[in-house]
Protein backbone atom coordinates (compact mmCIF):
# COMPACT_ATOMS: atom_id res chain seq x y z
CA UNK A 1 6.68 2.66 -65.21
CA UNK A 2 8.23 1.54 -61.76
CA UNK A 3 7.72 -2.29 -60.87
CA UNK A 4 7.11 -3.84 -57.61
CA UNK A 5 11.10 -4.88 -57.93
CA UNK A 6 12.28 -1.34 -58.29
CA UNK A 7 10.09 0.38 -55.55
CA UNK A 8 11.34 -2.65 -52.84
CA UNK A 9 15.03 -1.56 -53.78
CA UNK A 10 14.30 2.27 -53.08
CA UNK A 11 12.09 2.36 -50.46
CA UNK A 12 12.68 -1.25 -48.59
CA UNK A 13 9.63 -3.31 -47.91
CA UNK A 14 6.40 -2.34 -47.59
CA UNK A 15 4.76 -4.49 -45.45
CA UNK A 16 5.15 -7.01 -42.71
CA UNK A 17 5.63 -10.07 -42.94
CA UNK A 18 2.49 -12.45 -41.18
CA UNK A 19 4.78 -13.90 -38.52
CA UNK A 20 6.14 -10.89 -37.39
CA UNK A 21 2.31 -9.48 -37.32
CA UNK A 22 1.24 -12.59 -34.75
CA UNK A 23 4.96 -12.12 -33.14
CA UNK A 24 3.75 -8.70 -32.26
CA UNK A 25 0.11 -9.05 -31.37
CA UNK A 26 1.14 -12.15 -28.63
CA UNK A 27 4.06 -9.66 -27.04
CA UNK A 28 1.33 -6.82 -26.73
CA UNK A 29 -1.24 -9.42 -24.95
CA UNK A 30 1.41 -11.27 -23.41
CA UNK A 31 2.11 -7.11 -21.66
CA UNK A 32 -1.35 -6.70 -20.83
CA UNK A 33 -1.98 -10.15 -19.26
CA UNK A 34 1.45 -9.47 -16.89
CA UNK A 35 0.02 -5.82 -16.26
CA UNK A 36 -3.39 -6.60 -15.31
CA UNK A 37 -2.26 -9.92 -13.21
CA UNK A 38 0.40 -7.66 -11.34
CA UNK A 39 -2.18 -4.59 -10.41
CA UNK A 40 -4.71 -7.25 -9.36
CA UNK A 41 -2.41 -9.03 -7.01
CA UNK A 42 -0.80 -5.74 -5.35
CA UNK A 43 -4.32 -4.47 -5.26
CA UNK A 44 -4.13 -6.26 -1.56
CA UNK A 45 -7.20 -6.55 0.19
CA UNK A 46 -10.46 -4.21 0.46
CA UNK A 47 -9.74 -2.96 3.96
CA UNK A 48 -8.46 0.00 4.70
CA UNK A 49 -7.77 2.24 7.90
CA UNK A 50 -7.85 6.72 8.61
CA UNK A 51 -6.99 8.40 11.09
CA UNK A 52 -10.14 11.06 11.89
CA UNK A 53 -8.34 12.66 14.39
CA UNK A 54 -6.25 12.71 17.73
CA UNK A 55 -5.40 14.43 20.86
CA UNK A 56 -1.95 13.87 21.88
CA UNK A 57 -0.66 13.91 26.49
CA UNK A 58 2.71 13.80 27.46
CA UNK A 59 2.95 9.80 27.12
CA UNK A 60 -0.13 8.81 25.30
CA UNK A 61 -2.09 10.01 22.49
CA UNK A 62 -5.81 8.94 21.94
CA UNK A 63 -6.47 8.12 18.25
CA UNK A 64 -9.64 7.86 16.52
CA UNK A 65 -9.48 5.52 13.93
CA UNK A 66 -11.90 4.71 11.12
CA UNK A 67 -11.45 1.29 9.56
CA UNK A 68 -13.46 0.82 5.89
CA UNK A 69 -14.22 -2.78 4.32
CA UNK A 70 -15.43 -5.89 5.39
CA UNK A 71 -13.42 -8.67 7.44
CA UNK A 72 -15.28 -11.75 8.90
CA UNK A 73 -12.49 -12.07 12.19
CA UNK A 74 -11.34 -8.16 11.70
CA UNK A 75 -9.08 -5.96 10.92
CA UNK A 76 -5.36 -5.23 12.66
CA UNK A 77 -3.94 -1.97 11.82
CA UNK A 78 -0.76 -0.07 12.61
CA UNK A 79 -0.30 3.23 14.00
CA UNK A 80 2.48 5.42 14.03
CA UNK A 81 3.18 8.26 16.48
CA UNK A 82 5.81 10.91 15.69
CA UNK A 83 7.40 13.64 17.40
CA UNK A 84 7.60 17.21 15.66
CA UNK A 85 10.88 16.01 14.09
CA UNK A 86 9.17 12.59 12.87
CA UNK A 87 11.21 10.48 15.14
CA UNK A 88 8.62 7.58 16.75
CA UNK A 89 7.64 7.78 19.91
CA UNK A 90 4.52 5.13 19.84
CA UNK A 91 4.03 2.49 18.11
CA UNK A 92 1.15 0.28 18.24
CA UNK A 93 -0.90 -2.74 16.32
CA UNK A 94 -4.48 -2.65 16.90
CA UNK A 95 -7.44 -5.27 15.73
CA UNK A 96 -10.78 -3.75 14.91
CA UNK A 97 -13.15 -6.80 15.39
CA UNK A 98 -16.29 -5.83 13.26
CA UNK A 99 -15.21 -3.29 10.55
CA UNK A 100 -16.91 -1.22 9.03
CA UNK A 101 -16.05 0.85 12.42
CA UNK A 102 -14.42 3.50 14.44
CA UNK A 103 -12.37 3.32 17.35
CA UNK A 104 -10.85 5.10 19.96
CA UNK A 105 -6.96 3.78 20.36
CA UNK A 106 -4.87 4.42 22.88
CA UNK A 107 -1.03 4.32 22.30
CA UNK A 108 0.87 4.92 25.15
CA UNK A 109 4.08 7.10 23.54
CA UNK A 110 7.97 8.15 25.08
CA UNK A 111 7.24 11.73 24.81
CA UNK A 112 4.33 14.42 23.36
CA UNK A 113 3.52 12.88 20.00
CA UNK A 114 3.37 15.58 17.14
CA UNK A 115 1.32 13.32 14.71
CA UNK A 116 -0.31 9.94 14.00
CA UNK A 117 -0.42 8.09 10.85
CA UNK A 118 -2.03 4.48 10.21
CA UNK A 119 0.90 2.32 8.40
CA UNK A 120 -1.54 0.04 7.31
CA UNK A 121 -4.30 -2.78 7.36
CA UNK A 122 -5.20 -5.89 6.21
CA UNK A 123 -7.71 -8.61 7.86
CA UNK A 124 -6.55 -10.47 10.98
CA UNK A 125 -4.55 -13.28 9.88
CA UNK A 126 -3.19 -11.79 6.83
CA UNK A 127 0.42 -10.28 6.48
CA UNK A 128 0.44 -6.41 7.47
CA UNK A 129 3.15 -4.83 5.11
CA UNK A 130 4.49 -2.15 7.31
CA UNK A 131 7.79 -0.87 8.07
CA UNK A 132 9.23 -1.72 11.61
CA UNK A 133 9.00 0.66 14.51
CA UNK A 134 12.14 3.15 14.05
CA UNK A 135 12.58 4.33 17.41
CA UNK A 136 16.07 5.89 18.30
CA UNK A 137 18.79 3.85 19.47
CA UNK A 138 18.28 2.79 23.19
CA UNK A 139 14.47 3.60 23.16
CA UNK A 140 12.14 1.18 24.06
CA UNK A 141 9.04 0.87 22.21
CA UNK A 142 6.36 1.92 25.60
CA UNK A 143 3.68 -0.82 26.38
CA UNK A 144 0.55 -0.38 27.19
């Protein structure tokens, strides 16, 4: 008959030891509590902005713009305009004041804009986390 002894020697140990058992268990909900913190706080806000649809002129393009969620002082949203060759050519921040809404933008642009996209939005006041305009070197971004 094998004893306890013998079987450690041939087949190593069994089972785990209790502190590596509550080692373990606080690593896995030490993970889930950084997870769940970390896709909460890049969860943003609850705004968010579309584009429906657009009709683009030779320097100007009229955007309609549907903005989703609720924002006591409103909601300031980026647009992009791009040329066929997605080089900008407009370039605009725009402030919804009582969202949920839709509204016609429009962003005067360098040339005939061959799509829009909305960058972003997040409630006036708070940071909007877009990248910069990107228009070629010695471009002006046009005013309105």
């Amino acid at each position: 008959m094998t004893t306890k002894r013998e079987l450690t020697v041939r087949y190593g140990e069994t089972s785990r030891s209790t502190p590596n058992r509550i080692l373990s268990f606080l690593l896995i909900v030490g993970f889930v509590v950084v997870v769940t913190w970390a896709a909460v706080g890049l969860s943003g806000t609850d705004v968010e902005g579309n584009v429906i649809g657009w009709e683009a002129f030779d320097r100007e393009v009229v955007v309609d713009l549907e903005v989703r969620g609720t924002a006591p002082e409103g909601v300031a949203c980026v647009l992009r305009a791009t040329d066929p060759y997605a080089v900008d050519v407009g370039y605009q921040e725009v402030v919804v004041p009582d969202p949920p809404a839709t509204a016609l933008v429009t962003i005067p642009t360098v040339v005939r804009a061959g799509s829009v996209i909305a960058l972003g939005c997040a409630p006036v006041g708070d940071d909007l986390s877009v990248p910069p305009p990107d228009f070629p070197p010695g471009v002006a971004i046009p005013q309105p």
